[in-house]
PDB file of N, CA and C in Angstrom:
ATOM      1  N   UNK A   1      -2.169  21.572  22.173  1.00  0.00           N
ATOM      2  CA  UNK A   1      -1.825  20.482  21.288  1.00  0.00           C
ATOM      3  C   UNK A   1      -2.782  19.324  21.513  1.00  0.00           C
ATOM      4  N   UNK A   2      -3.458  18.740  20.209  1.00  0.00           N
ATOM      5  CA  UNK A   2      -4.220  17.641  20.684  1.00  0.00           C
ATOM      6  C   UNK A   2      -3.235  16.387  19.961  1.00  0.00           C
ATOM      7  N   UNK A   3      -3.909  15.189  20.276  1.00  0.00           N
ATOM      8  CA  UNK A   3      -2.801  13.988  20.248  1.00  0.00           C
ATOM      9  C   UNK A   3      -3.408  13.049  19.265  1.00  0.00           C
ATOM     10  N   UNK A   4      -3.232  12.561  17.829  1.00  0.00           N
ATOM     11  CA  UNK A   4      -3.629  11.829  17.597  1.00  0.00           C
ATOM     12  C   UNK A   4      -2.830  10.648  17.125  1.00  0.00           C
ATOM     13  N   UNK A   5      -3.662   9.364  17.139  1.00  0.00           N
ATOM     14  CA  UNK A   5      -3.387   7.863  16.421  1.00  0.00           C
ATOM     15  C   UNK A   5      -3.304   7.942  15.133  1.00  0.00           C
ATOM     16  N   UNK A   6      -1.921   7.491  14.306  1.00  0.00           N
ATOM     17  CA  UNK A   6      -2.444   7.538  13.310  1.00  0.00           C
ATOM     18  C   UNK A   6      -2.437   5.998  12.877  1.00  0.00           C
ATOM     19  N   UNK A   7      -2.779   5.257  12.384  1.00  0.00           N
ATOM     20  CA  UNK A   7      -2.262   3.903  11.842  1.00  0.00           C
ATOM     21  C   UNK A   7      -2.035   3.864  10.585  1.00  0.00           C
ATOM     22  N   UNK A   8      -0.935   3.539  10.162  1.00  0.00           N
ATOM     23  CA  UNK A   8      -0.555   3.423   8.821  1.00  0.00           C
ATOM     24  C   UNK A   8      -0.401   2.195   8.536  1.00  0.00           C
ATOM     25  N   UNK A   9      -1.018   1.676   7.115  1.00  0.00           N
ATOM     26  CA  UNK A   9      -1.129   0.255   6.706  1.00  0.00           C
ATOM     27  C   UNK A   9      -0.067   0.177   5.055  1.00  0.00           C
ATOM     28  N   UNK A  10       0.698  -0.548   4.947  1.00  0.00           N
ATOM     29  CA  UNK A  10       1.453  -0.590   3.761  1.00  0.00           C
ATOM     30  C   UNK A  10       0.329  -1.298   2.845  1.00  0.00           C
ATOM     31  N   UNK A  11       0.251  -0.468   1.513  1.00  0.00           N
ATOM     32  CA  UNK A  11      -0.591  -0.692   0.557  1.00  0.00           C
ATOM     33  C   UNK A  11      -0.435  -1.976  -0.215  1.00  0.00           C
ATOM     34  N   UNK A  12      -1.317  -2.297  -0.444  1.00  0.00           N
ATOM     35  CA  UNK A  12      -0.874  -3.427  -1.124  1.00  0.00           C
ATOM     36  C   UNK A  12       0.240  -3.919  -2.326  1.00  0.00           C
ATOM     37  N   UNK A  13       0.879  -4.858  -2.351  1.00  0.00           N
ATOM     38  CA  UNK A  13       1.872  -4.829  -4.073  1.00  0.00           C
ATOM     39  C   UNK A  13       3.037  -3.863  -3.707  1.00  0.00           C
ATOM     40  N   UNK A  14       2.995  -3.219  -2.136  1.00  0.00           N
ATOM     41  CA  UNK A  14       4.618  -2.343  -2.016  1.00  0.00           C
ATOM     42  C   UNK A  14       5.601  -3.288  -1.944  1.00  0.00           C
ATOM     43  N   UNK A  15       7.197  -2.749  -2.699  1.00  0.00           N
ATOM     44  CA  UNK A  15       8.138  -3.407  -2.650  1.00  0.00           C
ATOM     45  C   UNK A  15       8.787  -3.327  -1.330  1.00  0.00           C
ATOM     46  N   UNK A  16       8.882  -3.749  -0.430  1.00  0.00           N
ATOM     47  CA  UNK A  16       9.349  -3.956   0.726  1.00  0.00           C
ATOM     48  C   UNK A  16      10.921  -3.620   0.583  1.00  0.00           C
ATOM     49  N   UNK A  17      11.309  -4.351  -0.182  1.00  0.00           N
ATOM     50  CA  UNK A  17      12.849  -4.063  -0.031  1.00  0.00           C
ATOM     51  C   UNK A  17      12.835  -2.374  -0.526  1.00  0.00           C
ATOM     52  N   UNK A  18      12.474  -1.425  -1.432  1.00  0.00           N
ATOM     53  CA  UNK A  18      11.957  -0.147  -1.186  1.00  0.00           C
ATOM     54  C   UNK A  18      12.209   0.163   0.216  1.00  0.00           C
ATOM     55  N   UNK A  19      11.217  -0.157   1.058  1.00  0.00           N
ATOM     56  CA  UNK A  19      10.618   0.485   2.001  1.00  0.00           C
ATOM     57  C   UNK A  19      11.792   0.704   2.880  1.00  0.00           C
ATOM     58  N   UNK A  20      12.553  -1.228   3.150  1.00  0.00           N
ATOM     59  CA  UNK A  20      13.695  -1.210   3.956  1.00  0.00           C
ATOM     60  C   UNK A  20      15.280  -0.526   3.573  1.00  0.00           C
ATOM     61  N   UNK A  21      14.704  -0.209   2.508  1.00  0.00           N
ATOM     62  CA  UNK A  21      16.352   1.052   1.782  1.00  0.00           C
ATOM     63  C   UNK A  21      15.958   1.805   2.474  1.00  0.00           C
ATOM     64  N   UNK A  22      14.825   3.118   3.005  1.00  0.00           N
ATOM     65  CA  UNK A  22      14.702   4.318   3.677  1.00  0.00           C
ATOM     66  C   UNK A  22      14.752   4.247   4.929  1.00  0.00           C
ATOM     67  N   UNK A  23      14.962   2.892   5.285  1.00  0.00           N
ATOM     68  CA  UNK A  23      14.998   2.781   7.216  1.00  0.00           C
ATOM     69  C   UNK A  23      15.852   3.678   7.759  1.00  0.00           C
ATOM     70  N   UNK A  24      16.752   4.024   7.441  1.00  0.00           N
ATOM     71  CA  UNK A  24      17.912   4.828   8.012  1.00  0.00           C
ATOM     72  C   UNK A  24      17.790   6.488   8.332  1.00  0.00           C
ATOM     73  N   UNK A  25      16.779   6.555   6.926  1.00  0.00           N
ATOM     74  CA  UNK A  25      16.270   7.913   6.757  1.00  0.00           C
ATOM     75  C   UNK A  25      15.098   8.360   7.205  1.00  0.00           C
ATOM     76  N   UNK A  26      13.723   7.519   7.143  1.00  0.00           N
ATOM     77  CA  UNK A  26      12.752   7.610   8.322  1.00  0.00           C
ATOM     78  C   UNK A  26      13.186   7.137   9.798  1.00  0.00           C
ATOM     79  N   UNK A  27      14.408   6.715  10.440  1.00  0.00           N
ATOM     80  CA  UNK A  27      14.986   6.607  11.451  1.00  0.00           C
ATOM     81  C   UNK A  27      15.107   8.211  11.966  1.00  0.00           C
ATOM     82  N   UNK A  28      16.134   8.788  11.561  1.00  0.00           N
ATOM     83  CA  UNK A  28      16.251   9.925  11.522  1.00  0.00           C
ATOM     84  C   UNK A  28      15.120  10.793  11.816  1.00  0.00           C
ATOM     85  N   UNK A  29      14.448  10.964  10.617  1.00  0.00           N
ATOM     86  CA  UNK A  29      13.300  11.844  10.528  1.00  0.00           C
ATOM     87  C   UNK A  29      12.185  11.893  11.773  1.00  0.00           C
ATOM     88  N   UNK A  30      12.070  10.485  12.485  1.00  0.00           N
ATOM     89  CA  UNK A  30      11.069  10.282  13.433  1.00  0.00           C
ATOM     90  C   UNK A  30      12.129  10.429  14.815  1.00  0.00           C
ATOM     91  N   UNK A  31      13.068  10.915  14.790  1.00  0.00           N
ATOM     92  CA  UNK A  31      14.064  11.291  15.632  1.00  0.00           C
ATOM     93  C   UNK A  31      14.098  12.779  15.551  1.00  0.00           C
ATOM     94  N   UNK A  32      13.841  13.202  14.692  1.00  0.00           N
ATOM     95  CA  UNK A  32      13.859  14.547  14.501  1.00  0.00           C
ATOM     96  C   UNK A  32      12.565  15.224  15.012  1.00  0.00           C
ATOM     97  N   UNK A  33      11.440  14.715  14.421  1.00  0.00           N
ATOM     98  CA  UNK A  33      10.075  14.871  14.936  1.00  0.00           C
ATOM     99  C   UNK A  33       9.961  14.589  16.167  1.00  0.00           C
ATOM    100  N   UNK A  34      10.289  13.743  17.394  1.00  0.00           N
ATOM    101  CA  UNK A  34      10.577  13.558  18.251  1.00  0.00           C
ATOM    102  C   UNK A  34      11.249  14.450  19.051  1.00  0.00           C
ATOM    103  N   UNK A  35      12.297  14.846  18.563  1.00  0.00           N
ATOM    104  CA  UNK A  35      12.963  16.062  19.688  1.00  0.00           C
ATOM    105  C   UNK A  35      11.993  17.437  19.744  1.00  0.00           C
ATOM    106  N   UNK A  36      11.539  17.476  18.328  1.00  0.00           N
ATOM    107  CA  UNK A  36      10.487  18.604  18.366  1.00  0.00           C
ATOM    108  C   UNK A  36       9.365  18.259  19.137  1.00  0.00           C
ATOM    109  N   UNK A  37       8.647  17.376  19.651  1.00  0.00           N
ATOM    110  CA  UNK A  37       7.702  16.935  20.491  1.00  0.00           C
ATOM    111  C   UNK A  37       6.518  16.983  19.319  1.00  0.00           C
ATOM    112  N   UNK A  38       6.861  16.393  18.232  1.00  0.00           N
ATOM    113  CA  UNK A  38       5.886  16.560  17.218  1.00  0.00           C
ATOM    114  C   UNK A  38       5.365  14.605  17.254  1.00  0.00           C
ATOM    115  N   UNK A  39       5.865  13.702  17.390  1.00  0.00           N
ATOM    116  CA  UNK A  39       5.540  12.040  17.333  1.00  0.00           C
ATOM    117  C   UNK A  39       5.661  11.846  19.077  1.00  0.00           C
ATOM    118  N   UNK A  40       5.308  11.046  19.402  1.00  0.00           N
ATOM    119  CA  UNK A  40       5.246  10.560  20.623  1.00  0.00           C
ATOM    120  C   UNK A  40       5.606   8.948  20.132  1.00  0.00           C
ATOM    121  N   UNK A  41       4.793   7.830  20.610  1.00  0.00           N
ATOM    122  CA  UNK A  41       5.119   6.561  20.382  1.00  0.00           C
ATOM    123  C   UNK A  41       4.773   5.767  19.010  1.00  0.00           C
ATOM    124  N   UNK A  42       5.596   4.924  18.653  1.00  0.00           N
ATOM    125  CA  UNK A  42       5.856   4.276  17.556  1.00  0.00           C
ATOM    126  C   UNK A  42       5.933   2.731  17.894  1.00  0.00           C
ATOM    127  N   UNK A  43       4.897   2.265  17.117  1.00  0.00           N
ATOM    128  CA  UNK A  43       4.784   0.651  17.342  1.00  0.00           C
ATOM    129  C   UNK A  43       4.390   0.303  15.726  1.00  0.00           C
ATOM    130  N   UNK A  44       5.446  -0.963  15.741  1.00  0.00           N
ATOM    131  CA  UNK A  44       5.280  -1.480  14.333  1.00  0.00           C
ATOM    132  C   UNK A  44       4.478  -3.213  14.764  1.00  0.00           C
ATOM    133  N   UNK A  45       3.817  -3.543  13.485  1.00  0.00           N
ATOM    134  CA  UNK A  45       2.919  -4.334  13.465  1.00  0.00           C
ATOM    135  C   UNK A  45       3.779  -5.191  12.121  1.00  0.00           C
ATOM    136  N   UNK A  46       5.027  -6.034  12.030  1.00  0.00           N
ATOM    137  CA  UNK A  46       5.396  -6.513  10.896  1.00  0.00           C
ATOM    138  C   UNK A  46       4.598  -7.463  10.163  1.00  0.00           C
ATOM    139  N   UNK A  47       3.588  -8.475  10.816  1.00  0.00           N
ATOM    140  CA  UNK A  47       2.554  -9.324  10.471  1.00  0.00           C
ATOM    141  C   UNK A  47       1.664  -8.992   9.972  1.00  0.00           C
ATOM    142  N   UNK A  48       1.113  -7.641  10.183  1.00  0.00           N
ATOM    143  CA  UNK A  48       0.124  -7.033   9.805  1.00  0.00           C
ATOM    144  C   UNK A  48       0.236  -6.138   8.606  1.00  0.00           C
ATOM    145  N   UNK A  49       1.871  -5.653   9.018  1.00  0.00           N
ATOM    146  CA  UNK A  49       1.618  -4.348   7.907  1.00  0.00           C
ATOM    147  C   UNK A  49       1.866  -3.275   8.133  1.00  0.00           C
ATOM    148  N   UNK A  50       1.498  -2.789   9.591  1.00  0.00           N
ATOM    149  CA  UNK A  50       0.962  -1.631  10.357  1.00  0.00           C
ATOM    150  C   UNK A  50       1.922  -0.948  11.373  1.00  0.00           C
ATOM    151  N   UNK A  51       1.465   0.202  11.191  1.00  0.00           N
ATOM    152  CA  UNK A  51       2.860   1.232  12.282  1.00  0.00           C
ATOM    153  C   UNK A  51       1.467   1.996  12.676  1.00  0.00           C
ATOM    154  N   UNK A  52       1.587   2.040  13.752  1.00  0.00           N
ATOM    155  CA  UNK A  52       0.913   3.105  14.894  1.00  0.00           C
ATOM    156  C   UNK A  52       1.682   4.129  15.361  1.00  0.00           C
ATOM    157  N   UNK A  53       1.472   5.241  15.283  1.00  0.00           N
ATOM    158  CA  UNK A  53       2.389   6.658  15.822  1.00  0.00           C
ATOM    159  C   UNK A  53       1.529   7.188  15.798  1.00  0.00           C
ATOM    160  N   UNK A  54       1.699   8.024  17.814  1.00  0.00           N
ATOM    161  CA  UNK A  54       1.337   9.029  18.135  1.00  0.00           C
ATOM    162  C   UNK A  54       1.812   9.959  17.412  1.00  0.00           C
ATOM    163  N   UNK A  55       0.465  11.066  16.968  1.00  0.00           N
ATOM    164  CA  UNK A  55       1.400  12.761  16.878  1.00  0.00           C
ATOM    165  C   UNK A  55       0.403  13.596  17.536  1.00  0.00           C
ATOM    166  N   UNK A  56       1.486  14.462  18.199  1.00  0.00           N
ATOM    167  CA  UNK A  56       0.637  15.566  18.730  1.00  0.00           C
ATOM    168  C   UNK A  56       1.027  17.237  17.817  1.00  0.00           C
ATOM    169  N   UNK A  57      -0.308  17.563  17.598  1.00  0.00           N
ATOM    170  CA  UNK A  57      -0.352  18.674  16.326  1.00  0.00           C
ATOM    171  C   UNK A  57      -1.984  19.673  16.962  1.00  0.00           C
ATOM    172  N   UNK A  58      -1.916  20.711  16.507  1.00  0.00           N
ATOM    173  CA  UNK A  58      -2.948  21.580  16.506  1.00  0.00           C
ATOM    174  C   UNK A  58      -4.580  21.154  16.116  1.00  0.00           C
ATOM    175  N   UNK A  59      -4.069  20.132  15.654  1.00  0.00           N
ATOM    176  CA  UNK A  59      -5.366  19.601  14.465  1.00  0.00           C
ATOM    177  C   UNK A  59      -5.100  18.414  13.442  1.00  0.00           C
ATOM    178  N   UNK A  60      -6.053  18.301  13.299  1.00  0.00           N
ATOM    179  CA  UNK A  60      -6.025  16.989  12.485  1.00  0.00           C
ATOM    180  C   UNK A  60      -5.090  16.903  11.200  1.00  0.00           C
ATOM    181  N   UNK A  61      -5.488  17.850  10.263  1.00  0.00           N
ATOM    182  CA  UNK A  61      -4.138  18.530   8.729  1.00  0.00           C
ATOM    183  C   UNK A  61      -3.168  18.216   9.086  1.00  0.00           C
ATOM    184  N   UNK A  62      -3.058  19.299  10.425  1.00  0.00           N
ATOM    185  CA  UNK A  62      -1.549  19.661  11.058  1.00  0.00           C
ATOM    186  C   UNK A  62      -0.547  18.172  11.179  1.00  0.00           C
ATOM    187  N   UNK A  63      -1.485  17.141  11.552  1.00  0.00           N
ATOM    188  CA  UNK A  63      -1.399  16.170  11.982  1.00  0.00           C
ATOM    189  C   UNK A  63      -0.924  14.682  10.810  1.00  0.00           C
ATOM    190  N   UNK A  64      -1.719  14.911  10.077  1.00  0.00           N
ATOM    191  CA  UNK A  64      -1.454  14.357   8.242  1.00  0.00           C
ATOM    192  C   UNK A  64      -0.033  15.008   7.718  1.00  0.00           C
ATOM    193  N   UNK A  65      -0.226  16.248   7.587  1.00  0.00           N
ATOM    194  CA  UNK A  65       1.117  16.652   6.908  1.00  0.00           C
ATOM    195  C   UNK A  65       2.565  16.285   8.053  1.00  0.00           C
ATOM    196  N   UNK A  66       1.988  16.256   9.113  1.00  0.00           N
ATOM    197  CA  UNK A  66       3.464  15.671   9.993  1.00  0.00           C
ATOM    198  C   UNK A  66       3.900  14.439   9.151  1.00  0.00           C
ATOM    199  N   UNK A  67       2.902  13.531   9.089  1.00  0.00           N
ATOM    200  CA  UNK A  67       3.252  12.084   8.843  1.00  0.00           C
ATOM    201  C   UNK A  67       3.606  12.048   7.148  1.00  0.00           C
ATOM    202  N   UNK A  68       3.132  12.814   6.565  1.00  0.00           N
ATOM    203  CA  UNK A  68       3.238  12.918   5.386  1.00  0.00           C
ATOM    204  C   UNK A  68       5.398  13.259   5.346  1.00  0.00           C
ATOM    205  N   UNK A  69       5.577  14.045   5.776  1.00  0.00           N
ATOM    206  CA  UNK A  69       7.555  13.881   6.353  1.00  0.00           C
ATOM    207  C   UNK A  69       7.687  12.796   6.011  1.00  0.00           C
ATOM    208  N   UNK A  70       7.355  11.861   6.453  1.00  0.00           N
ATOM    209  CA  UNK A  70       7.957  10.568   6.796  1.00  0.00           C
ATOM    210  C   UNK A  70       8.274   9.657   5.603  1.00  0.00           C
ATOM    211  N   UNK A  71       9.369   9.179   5.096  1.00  0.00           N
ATOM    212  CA  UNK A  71      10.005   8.714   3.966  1.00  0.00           C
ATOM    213  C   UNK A  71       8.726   7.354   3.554  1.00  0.00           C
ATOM    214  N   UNK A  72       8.716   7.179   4.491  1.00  0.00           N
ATOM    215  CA  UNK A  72       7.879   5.539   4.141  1.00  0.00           C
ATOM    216  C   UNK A  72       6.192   5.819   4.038  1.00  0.00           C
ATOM    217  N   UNK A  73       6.207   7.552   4.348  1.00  0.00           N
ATOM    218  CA  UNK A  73       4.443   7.664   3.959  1.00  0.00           C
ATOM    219  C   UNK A  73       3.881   7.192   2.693  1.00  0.00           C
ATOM    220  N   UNK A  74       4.714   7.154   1.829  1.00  0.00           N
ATOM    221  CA  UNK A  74       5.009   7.135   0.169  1.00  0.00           C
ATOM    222  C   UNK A  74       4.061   5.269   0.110  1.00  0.00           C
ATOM    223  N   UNK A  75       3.778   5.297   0.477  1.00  0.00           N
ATOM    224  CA  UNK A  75       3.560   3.438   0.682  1.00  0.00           C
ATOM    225  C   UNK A  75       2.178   3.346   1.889  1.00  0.00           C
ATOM    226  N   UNK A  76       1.984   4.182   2.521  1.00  0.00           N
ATOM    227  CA  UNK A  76       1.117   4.167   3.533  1.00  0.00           C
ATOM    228  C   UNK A  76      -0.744   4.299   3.191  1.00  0.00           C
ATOM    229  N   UNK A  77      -1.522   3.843   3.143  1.00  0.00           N
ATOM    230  CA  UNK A  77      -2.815   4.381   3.357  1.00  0.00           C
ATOM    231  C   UNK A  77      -2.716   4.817   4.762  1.00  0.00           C
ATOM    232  N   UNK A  78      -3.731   5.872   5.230  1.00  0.00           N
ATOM    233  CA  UNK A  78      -3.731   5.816   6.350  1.00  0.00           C
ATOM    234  C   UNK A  78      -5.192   6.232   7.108  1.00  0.00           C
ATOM    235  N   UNK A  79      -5.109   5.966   8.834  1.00  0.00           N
ATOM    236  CA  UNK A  79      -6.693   6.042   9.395  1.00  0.00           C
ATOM    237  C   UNK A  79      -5.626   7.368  10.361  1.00  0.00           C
ATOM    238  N   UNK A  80      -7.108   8.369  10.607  1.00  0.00           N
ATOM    239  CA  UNK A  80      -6.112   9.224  11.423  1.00  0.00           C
ATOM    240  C   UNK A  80      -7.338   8.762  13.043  1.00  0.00           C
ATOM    241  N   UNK A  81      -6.885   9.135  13.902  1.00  0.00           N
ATOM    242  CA  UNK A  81      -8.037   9.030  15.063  1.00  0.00           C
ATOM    243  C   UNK A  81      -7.800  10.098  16.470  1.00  0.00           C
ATOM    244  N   UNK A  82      -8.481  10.623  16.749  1.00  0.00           N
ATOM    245  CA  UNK A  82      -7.977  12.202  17.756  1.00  0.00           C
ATOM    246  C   UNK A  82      -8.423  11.106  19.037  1.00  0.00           C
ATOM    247  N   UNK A  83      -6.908  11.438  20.475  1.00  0.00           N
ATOM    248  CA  UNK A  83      -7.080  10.291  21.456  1.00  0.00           C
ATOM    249  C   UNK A  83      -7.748  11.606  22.413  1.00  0.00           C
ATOM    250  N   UNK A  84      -7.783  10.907  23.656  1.00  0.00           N
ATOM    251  CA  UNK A  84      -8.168  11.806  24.514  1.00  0.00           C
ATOM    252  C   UNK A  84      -7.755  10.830  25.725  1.00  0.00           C
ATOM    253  N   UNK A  85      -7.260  11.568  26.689  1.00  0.00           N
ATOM    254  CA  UNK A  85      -7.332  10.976  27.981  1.00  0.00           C
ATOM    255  C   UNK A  85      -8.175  10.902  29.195  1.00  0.00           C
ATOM    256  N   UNK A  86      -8.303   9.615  29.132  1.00  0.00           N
ATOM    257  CA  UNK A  86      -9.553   9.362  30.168  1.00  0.00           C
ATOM    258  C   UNK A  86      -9.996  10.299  31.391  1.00  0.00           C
ATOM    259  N   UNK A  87     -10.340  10.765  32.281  1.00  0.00           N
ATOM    260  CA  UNK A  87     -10.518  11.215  33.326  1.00  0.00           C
ATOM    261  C   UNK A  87     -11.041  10.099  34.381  1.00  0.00           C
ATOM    262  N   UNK A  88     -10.338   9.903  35.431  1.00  0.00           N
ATOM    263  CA  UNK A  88     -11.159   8.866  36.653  1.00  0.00           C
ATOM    264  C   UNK A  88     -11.290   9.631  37.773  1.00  0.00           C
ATOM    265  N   UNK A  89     -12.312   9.627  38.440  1.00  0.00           N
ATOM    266  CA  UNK A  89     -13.055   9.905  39.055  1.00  0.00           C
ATOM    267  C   UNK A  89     -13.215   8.771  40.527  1.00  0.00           C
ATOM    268  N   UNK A  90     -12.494   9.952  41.848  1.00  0.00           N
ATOM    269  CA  UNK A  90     -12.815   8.304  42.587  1.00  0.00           C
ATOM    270  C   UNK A  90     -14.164   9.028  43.355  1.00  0.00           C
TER     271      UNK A  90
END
């Protein structure tokens, strides 16, 4: 499994109150993805716009169509980015 960033930015002109009717239901859903070990961490950016979620998937697609689930993708542009963990060396 590789791990990627995705950042999702709400598009411009979205109705917000929209967005906040599906809270209950992308609640869920990223609860669901979660027990499957499919999302890892979730950080929202309300000033900005922006939700950051880990997913870990086979591949990058694999990785899009996860997030694509998600009730509030419907509103999202998004950047995808593959992480990697550092190695240190003493």
């Amino acid at each position: 499994m590789e791990r990627f960033l995705i950042v999702a930015v709400f598009r411009n002109g979205t109705n917000m109150d929209e967005v906040f009717a599906v809270r209950a239901e992308e609640a869920a859903r990223v609860a669901a993805l979660r027990s499957e070990g499919r999302i890892g961490a979730v950080h929202i950016s309300l000033a900005r716009h922006t939700v950051f979620i880990e997913v870990l998937a086979a591949h990058a697609k694999e990785a899009q169509e996860i997030i694509a689930t998600l009730p509030m993708a419907q509103w999202w542009d998004l950047e995808l980015y593959p992480l990697i963990t550092p190695t240190i060396s003493e």
